[in-house]
Protein backbone atom coordinates (compact mmCIF):
# COMPACT_ATOMS: atom_id res chain seq x y z
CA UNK A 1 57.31 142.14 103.86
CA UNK A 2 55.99 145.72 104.29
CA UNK A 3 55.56 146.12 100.96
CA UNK A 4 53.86 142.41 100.11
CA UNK A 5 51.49 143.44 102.94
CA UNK A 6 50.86 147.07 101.51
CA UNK A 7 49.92 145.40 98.04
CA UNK A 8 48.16 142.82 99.37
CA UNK A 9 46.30 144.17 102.07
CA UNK A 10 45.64 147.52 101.45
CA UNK A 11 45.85 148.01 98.11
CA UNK A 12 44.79 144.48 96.62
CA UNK A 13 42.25 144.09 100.04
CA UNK A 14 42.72 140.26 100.51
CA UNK A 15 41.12 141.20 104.13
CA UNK A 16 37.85 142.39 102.34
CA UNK A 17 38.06 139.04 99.96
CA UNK A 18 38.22 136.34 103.05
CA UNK A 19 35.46 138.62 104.82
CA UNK A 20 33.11 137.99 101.93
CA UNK A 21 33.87 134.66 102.42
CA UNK A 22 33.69 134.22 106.00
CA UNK A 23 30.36 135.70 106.04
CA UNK A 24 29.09 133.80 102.94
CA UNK A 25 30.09 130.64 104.74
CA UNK A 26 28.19 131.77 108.05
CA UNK A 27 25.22 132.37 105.91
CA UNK A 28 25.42 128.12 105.17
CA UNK A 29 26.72 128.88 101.45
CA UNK A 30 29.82 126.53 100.31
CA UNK A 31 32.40 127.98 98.60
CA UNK A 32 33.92 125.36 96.66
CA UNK A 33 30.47 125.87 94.64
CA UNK A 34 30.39 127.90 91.53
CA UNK A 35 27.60 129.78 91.67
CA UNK A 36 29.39 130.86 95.23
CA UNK A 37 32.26 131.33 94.02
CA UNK A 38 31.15 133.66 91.12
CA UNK A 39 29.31 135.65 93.72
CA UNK A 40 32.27 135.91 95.98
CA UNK A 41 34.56 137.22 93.03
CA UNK A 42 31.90 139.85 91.92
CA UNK A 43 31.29 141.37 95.76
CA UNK A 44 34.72 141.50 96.46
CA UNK A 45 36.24 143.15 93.48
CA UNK A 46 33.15 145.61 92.61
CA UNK A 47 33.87 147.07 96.31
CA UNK A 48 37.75 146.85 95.98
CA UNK A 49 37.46 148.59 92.87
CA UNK A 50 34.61 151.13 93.74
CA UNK A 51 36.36 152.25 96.98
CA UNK A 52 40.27 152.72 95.46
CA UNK A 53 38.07 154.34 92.00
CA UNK A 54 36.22 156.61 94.36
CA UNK A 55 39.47 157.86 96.26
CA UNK A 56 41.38 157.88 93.14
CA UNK A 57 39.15 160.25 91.08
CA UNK A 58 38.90 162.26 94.12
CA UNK A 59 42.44 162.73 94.19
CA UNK A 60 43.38 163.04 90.63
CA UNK A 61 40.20 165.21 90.14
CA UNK A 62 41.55 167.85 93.08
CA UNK A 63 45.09 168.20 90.80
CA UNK A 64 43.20 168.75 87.78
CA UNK A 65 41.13 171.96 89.15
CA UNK A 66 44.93 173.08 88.86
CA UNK A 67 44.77 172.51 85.12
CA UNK A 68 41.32 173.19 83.46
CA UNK A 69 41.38 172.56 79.71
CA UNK A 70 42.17 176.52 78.91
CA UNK A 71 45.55 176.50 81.50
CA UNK A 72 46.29 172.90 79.86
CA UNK A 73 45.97 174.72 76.28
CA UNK A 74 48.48 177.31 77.28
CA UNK A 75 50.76 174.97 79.28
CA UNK A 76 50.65 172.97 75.79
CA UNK A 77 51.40 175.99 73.86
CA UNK A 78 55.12 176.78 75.65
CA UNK A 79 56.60 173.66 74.64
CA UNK A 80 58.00 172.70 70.77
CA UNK A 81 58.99 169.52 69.68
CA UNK A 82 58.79 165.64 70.99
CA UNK A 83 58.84 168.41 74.62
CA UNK A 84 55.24 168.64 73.58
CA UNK A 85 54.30 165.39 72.80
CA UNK A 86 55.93 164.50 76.49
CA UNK A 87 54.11 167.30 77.87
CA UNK A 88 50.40 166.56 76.01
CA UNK A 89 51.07 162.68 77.07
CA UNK A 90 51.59 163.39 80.74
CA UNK A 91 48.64 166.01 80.53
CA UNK A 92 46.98 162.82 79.27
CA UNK A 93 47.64 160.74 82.57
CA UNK A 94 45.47 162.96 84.92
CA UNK A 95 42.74 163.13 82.85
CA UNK A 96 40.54 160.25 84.25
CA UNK A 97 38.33 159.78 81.42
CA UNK A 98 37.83 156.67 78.49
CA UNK A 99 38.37 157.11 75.25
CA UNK A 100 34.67 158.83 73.85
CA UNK A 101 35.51 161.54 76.85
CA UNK A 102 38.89 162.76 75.58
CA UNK A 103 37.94 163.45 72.24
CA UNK A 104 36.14 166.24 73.21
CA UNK A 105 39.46 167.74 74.53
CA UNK A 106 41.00 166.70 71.94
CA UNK A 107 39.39 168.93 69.18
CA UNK A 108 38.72 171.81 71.76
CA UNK A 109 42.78 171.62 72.20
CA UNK A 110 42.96 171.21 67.71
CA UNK A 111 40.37 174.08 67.39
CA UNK A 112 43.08 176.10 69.85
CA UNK A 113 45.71 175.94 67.03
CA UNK A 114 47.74 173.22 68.82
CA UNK A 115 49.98 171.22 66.33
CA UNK A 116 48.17 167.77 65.42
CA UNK A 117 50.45 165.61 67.04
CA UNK A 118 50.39 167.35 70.34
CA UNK A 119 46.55 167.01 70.88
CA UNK A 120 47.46 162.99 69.62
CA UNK A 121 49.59 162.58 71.87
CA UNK A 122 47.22 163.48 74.64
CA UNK A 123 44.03 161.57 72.69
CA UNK A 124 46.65 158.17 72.73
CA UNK A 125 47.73 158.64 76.47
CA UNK A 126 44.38 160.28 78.31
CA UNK A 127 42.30 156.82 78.18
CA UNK A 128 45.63 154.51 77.56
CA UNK A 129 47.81 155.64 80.69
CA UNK A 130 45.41 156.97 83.51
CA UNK A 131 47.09 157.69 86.29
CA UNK A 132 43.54 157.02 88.91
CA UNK A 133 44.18 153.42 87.69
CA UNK A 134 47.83 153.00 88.65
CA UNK A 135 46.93 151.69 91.89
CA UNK A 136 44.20 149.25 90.93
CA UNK A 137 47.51 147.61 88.47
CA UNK A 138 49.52 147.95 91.34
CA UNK A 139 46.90 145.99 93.26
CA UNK A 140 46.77 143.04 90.97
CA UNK A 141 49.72 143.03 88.72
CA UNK A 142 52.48 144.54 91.31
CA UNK A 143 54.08 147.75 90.70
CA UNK A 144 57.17 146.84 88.30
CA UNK A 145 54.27 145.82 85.57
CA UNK A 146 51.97 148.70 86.94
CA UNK A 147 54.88 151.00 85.94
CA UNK A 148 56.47 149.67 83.20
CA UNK A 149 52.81 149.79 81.51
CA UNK A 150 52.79 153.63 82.48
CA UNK A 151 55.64 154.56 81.13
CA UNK A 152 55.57 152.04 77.46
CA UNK A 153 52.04 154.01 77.50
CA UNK A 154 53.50 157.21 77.42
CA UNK A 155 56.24 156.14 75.08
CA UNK A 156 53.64 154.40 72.61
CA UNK A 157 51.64 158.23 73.45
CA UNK A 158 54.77 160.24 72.51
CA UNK A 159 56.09 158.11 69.72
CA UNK A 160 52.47 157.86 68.16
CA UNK A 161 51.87 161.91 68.30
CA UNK A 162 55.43 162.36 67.06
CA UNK A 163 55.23 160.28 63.75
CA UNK A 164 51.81 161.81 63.00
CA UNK A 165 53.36 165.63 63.52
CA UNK A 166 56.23 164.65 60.74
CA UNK A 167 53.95 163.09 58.43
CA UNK A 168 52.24 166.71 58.23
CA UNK A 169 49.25 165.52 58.97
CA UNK A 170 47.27 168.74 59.89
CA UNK A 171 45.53 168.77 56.36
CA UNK A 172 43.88 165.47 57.57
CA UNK A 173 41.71 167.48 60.36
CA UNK A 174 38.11 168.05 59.80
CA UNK A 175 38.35 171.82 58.28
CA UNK A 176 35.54 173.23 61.09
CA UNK A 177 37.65 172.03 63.85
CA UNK A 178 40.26 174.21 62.23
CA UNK A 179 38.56 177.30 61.74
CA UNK A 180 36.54 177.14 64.80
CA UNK A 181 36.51 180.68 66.86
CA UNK A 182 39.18 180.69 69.93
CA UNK A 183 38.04 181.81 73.11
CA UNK A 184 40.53 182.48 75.39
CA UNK A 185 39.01 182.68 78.68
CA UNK A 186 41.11 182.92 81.98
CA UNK A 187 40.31 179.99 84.00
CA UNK A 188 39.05 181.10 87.44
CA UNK A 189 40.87 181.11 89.93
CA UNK A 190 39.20 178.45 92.91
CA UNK A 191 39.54 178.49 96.40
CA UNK A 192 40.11 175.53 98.51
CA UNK A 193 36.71 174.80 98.97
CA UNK A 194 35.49 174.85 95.42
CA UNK A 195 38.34 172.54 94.43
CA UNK A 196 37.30 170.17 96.90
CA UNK A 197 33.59 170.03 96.23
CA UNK A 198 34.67 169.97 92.19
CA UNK A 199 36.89 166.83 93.37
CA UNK A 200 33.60 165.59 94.72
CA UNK A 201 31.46 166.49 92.15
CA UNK A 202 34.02 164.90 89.64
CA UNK A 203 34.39 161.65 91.71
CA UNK A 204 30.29 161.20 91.82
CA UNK A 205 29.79 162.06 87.91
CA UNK A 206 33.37 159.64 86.55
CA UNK A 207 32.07 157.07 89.15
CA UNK A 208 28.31 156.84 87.86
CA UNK A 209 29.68 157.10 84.37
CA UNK A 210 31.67 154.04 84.63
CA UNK A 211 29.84 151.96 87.08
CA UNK A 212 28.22 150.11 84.41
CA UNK A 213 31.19 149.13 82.63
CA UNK A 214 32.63 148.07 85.97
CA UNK A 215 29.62 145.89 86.47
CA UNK A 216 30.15 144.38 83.32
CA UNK A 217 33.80 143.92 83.40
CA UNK A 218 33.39 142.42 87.42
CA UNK A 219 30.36 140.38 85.93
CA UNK A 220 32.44 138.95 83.00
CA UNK A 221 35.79 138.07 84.84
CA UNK A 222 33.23 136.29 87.40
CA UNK A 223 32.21 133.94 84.78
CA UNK A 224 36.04 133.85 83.31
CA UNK A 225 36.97 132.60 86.69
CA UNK A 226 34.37 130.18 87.98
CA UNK A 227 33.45 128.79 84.87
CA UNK A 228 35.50 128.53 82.45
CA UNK A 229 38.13 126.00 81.83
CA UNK A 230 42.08 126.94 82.25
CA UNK A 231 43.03 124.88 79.60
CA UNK A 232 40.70 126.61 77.32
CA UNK A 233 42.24 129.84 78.40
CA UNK A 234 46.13 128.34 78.08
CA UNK A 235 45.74 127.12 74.92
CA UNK A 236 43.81 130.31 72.99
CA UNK A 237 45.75 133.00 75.36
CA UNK A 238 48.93 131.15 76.69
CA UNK A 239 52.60 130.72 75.51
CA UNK A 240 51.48 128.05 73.10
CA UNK A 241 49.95 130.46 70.61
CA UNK A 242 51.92 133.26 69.19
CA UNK A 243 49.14 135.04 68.48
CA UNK A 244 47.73 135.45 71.37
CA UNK A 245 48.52 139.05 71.62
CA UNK A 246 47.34 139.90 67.97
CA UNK A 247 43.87 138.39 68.64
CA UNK A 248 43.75 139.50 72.17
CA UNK A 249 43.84 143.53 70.38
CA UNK A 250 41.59 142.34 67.84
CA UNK A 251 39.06 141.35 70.31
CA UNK A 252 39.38 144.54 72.31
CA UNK A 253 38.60 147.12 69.68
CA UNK A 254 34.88 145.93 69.26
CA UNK A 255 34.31 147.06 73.40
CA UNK A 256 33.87 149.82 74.74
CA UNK A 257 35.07 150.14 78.66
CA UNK A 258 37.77 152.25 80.19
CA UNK A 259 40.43 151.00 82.22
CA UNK A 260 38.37 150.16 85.57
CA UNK A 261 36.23 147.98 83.60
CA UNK A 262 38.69 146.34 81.89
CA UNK A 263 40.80 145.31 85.13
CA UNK A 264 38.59 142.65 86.66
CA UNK A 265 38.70 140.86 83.02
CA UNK A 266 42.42 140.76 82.72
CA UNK A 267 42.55 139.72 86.66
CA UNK A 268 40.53 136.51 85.47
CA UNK A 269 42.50 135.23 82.31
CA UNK A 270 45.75 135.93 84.57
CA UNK A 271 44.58 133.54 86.80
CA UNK A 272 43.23 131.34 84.40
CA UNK A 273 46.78 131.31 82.49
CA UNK A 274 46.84 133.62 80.25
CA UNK A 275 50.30 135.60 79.45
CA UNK A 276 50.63 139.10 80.79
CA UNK A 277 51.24 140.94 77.49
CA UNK A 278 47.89 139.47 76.24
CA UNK A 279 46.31 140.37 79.32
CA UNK A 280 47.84 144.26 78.52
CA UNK A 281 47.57 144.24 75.08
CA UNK A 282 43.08 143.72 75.40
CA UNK A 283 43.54 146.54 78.34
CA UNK A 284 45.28 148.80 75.92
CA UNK A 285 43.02 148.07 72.81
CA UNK A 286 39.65 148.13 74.38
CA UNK A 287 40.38 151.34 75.97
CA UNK A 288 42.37 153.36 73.17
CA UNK A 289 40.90 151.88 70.12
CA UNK A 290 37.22 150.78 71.22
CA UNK A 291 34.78 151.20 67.99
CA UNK A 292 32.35 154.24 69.23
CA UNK A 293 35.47 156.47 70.31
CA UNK A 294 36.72 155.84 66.57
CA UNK A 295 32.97 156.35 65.28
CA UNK A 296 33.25 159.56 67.13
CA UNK A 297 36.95 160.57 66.52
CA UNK A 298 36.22 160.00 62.44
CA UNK A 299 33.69 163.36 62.59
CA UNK A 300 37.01 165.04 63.58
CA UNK A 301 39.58 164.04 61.24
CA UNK A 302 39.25 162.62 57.58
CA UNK A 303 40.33 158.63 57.38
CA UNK A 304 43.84 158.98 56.41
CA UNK A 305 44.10 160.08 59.45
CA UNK A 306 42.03 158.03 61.57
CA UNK A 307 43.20 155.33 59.82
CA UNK A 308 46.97 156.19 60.55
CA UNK A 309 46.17 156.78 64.85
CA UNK A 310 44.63 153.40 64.28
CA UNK A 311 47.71 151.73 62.27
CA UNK A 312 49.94 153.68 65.37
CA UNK A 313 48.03 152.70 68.01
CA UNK A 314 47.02 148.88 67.00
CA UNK A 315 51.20 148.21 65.93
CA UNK A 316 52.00 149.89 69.57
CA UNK A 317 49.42 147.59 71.48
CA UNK A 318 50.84 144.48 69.66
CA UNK A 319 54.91 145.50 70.13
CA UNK A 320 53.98 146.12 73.85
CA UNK A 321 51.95 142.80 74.51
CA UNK A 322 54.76 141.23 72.66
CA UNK A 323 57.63 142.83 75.06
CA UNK A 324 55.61 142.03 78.54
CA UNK A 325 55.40 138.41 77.44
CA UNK A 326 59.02 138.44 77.26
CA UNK A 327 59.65 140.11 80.30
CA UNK A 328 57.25 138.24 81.90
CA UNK A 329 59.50 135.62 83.85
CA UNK A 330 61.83 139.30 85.38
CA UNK A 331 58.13 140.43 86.53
């Protein structure tokens, strides 16, 4: 019961959702309506997700002062082996940035002389596994699938940087990323008070940044679940089409969103009927695989490559839709 009321209180914020409609009702509005109830759907989750996005940068924003991109580099560089594909990955989760944002780090880490599959690892995991949107799963999904989807993440992160450092596939890198001068700067050390306005700083910048994709994600699963039909939604996304999952990835790469944006979505086709591993399966493409981040990821590396994180990453999505739909009824 403590736990039912901690997910569905404070973290999912029913209280905020039968406010809204409390005070849309005193205002004379009915709710059964659809235009009402599209409005009610789109206040309540743009705050819920706004206020735990807000705290959640702020948080995960304050750890990484701890581990600017130079410390990260060196923390990288200890480690040999599928220890450094574990290592990038989880580096990857604190990182609370899409897709287009960790490619930067990703050939600043590549330019550092870190092995290929290391800085993949982190590219697959950083907009994939975030860990500022752990709670917001938790919130609607429940925390076994909110952690089981961290940690298949990871795995798909640490498996997919792994295969691509045995293939040898260092060749494939864009030859100025390779022999780009090294600076190796000491990070500076911050006090307490320049970690927590950095926090702040970081929270204002991610949040602006994203807004609009929240907007449009809130905006969308509004419309998803007011207007359309469930049986639409059953029969394209449900049990009674195998492919579900396949076209669910297919449909995500186009977008471009990171994970905030992409939660209000997959709260409407849940409700509406569709299968949790579909629902994870657009999550995962439309933030790993969206088309700009691969417009700008192909400037770094030469196609075989791209195409290969691609292959990795799309066969990873699929394999992981396919196993929540199965252990769906345990969830």
């Amino acid at each position: 019961m403590i736990w039912d009321f901690f997910q569905n209180q404070v973290l999912g914020m029913q209280w905020l959702n039968d406010l809204i409609g409390m005070g849309l009702s005193a205002l004379g509005f009915d709710l059964s309506n659809r235009w009402v109830g599209s409005a009610r759907f789109f206040l309540y989750d743009t705050i819920k997700i706004t206020v735990l996005l807000c705290l959640l940068i702020y948080v995960i924003s304050y750890i990484q002062s701890y581990f600017p991109p130079e410390r990260s580099r060196k923390i990288l560089g200890r480690f040999r082996g599928i220890g450094a594909n574990c290592i990038a990955a989880l580096l990857g989760t604190v990182t609370p940035f899409c897709s287009c944002s960790s490619i930067p780090l990703f050939i600043g880490f590549s330019s550092a002389g870190l092995p290929v599959g290391v800085t993949f690892s982190f590219l697959i995991s950083s907009p994939m596994v975030d860990l500022g949107s752990l709670m917001l799963l938790m919130s609607i999904f429940g925390w076994k699938v909110a952690l089981l989807y961290i940690f298949v993440g990871l795995v798909v992160a640490v498996i997919g940087g792994t295969l691509i450092e045995k293939l040898r596939m260092e060749r494939y890198v864009e030859s100025f990323i390779l022999s780009a001068s090294r600076v190796d700067i000491q990070s500076t050390t911050l006090t307490q008070r320049e970690r927590l306005i950095y926090a702040k700083d970081q929270m204002r910048s991610t949040f602006l940044k994203v807004l609009p994709y929240i907007l449009i994600g809130v905006g969308i699963g509004a419309v998803i679940h007011n207007w359309i039909p469930q049986e639409w939604v059953v029969s394209v996304l449900g049990s009674s089409n195998p492919f579900g999952v396949v076209l669910a990835t297919i449909l995500g790469v186009p977008m471009y969103a990171d994970i905030f944006g992409t939660i209000p979505i997959a709260e409407a086709l849940l409700g509406k009927g569709a299968l949790l591993g579909v629902v994870l399966s657009f999550m995962m493409a439309v933030t790993t695989l969206s088309l700009p981040s691969m417009v700008m990821l192909k400037k770094a590396v030469k196609p075989r490559l791209l195409a290969l994180f691609i292959g990795i990453c799309t066969v990873g999505i699929i394999l992981v839709g396919y196993l929540f739909n199965l252990l769906q009824p345990l969830l």
